[in-house]
C-alpha atoms as a PDB file:
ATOM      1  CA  UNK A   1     -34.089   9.204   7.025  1.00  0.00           C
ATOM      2  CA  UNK A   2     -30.291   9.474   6.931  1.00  0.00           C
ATOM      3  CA  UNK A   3     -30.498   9.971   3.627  1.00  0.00           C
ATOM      4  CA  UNK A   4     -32.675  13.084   3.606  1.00  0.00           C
ATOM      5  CA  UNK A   5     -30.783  14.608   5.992  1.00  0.00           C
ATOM      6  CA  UNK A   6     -27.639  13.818   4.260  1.00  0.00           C
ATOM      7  CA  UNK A   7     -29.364  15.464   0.410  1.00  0.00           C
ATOM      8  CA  UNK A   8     -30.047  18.684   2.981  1.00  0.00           C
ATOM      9  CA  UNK A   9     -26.314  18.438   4.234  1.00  0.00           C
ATOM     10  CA  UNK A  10     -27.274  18.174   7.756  1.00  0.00           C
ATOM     11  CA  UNK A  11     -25.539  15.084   8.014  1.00  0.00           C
ATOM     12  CA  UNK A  12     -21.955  14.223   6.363  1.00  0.00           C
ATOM     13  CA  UNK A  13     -21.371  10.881   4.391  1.00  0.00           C
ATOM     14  CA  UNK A  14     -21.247   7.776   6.416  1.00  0.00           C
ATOM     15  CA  UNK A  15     -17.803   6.589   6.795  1.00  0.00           C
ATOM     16  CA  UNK A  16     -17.008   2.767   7.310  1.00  0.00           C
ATOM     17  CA  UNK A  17     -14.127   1.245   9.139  1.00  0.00           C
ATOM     18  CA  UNK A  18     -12.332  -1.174   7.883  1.00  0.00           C
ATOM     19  CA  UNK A  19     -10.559  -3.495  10.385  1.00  0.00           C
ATOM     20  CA  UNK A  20      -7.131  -3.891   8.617  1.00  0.00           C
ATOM     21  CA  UNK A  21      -3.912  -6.221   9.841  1.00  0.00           C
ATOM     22  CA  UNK A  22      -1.040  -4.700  10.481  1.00  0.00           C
ATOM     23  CA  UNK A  23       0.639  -5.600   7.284  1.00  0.00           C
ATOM     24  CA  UNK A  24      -2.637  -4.227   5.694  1.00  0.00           C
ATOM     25  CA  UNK A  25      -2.052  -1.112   7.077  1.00  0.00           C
ATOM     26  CA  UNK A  26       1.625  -0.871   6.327  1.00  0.00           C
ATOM     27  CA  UNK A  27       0.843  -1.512   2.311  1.00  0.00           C
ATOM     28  CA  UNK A  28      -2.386   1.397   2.754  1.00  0.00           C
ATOM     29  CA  UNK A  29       0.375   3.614   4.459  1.00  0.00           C
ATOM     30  CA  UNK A  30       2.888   3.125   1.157  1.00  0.00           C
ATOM     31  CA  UNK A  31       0.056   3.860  -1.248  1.00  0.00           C
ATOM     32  CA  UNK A  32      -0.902   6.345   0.360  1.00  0.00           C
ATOM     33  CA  UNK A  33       3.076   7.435   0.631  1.00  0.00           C
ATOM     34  CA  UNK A  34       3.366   7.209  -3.425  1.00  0.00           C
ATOM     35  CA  UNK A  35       0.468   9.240  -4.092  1.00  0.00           C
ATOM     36  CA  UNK A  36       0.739  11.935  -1.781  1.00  0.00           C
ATOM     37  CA  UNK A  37       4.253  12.176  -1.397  1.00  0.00           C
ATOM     38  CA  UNK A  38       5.984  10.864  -4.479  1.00  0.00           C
ATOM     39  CA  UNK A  39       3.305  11.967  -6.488  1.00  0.00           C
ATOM     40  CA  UNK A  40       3.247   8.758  -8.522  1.00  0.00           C
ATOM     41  CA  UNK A  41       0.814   8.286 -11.575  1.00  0.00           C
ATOM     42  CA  UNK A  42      -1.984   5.309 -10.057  1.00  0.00           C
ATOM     43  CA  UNK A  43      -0.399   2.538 -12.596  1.00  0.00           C
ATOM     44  CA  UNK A  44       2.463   2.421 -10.572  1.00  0.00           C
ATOM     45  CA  UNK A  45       1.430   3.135  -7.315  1.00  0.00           C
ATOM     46  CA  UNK A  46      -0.853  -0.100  -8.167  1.00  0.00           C
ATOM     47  CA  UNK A  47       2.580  -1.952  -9.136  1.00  0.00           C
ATOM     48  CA  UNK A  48       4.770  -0.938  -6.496  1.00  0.00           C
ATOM     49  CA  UNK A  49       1.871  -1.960  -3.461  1.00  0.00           C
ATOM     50  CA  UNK A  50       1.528  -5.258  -5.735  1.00  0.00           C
ATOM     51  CA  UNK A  51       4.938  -5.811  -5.405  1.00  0.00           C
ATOM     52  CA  UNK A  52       4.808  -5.053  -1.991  1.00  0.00           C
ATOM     53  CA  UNK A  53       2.631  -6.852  -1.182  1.00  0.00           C
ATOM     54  CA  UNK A  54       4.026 -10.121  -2.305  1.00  0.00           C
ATOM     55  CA  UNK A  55       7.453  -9.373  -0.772  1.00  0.00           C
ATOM     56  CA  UNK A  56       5.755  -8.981   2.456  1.00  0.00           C
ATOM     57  CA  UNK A  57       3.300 -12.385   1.744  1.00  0.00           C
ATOM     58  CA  UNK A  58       6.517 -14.044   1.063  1.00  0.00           C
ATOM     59  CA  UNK A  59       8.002 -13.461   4.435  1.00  0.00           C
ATOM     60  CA  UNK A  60       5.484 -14.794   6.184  1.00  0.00           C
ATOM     61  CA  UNK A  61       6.268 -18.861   5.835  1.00  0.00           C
ATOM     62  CA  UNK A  62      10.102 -17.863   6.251  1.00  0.00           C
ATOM     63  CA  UNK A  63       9.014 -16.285   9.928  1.00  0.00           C
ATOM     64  CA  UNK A  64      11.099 -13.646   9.199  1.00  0.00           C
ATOM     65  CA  UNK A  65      10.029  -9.763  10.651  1.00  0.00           C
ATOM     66  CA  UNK A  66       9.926  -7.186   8.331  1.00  0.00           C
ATOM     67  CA  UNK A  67      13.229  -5.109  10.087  1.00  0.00           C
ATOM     68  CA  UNK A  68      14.744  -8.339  10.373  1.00  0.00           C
ATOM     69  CA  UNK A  69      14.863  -8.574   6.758  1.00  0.00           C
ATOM     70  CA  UNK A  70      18.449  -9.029   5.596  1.00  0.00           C
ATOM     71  CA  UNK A  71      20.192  -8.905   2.656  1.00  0.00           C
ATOM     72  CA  UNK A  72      19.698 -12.569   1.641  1.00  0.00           C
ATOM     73  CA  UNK A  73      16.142 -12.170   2.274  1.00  0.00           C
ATOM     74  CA  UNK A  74      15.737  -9.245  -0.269  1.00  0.00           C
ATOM     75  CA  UNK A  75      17.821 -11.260  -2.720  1.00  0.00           C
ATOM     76  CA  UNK A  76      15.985 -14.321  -2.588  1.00  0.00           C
ATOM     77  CA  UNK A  77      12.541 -12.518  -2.454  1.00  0.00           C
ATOM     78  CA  UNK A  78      13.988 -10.562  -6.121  1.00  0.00           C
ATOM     79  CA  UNK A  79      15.078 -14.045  -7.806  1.00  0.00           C
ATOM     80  CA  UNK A  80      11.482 -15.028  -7.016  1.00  0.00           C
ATOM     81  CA  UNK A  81      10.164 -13.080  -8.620  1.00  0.00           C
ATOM     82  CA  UNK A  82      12.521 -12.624 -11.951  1.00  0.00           C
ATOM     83  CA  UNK A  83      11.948 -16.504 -12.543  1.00  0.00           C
ATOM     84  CA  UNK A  84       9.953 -16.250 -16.287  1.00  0.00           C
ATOM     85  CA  UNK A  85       9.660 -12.851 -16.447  1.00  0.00           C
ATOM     86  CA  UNK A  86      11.403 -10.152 -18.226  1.00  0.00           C
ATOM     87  CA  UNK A  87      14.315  -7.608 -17.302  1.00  0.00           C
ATOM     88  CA  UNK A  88      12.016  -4.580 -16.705  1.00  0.00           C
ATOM     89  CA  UNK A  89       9.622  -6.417 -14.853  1.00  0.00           C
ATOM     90  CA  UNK A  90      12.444  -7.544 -12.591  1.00  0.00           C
ATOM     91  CA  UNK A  91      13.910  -4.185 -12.694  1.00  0.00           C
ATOM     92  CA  UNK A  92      10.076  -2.919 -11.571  1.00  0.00           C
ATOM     93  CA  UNK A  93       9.692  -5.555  -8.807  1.00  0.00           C
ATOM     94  CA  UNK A  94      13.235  -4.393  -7.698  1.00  0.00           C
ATOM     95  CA  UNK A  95      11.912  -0.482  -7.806  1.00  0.00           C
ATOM     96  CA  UNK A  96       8.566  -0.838  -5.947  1.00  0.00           C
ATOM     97  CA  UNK A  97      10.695  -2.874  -3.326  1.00  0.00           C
ATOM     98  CA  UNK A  98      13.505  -0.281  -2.627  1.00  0.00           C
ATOM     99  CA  UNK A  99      10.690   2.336  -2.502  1.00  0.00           C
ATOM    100  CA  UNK A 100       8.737   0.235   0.197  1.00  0.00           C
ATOM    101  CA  UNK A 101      12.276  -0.607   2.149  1.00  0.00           C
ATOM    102  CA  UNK A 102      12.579   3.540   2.145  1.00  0.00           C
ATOM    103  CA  UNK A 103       9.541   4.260   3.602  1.00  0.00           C
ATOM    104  CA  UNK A 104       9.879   6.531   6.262  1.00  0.00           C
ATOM    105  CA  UNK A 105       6.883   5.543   8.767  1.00  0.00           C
ATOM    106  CA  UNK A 106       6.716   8.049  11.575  1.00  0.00           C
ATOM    107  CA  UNK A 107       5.760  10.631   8.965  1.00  0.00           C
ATOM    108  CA  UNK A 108       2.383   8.152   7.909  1.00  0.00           C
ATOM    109  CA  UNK A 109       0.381   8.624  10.507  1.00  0.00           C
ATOM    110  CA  UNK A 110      -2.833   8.007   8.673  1.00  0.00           C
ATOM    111  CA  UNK A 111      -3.868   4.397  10.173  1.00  0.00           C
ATOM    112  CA  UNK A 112      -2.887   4.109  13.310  1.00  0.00           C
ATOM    113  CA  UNK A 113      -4.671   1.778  15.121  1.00  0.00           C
ATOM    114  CA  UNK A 114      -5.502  -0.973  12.313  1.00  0.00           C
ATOM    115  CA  UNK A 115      -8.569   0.546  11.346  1.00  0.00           C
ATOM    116  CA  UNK A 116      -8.993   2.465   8.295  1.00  0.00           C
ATOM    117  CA  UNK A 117     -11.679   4.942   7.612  1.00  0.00           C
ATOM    118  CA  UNK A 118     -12.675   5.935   4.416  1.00  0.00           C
ATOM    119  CA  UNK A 119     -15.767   7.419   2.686  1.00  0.00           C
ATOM    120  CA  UNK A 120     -18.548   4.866   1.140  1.00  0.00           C
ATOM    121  CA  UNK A 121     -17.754   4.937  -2.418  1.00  0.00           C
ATOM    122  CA  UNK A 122     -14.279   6.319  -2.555  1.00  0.00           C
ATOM    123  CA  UNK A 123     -11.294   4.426  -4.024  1.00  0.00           C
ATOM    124  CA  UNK A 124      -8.951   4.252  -1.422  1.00  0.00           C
ATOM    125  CA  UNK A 125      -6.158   2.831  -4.899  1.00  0.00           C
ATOM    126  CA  UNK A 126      -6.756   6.056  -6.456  1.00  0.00           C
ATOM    127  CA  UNK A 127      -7.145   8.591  -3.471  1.00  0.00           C
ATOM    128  CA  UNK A 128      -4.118  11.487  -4.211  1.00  0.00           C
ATOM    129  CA  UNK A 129      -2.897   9.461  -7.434  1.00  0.00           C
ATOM    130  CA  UNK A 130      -1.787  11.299 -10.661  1.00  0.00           C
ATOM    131  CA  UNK A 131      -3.725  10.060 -13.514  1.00  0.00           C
ATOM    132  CA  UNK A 132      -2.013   8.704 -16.395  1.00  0.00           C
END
């Protein structure tokens, strides 16, 4: 029935909530900074919320708060990651970091209470992204 009524545009598209963390919503809120804001191409918005999200993953045994972080922290989070890898992908992980550590939060207002909405069938990666 829903259906019909959404073909005749009586009804709008169903939107699901997604129950998100608040470190979930932190790394939607700096996607969604990069595309809409920085105007990033989707390639790196993709490798600046993967970095992200591993410097974030990584506080978590350490108990360490995300202001707490200090600047022994961010080093030893950035010699994680260059072990094996090459300069630019060190020099990457170091980018997406200082981008995340800049993120100015009372300007992304778009999650606020840990639950996300978004249309069925949109990709929330992509959403504002450059293509490239």
């Amino acid at each position: 029935m829903q259906e019909v009524l959404r073909e005749q545009g009586v009804v709008t598209a169903t939107r699901a909530a997604l129950v998100l963390s608040p470190t979930q919503v932190l790394i939607a809120r700096f996607q969604r900074y990069l595309c809409s804001e920085r105007g990033l191409f989707a390639g790196t918005v993709r490798g600046y919320v993967r970095h992200a999200d591993r410097f974030v993953a990584g506080l978590g045994p350490a108990g360490v708060e995300l202001g707490d972080a200090t600047a022994a922290v961010l080093t030893a989070a950035v010699l994680r990651e260059a072990v094996g890898v090459s300069v630019s992908a060190a020099q990457n992980f170091v980018a997406g970091l200082r981008a995340f550590l800049h993120l100015d939060e009372p300007r992304l207002v778009h999650a606020d209470s840990g639950v996300w909405q978004r249309e069925l069938g949109e990709d929330p990666e992509q959403r504002g992204c450059r293509d490239g």
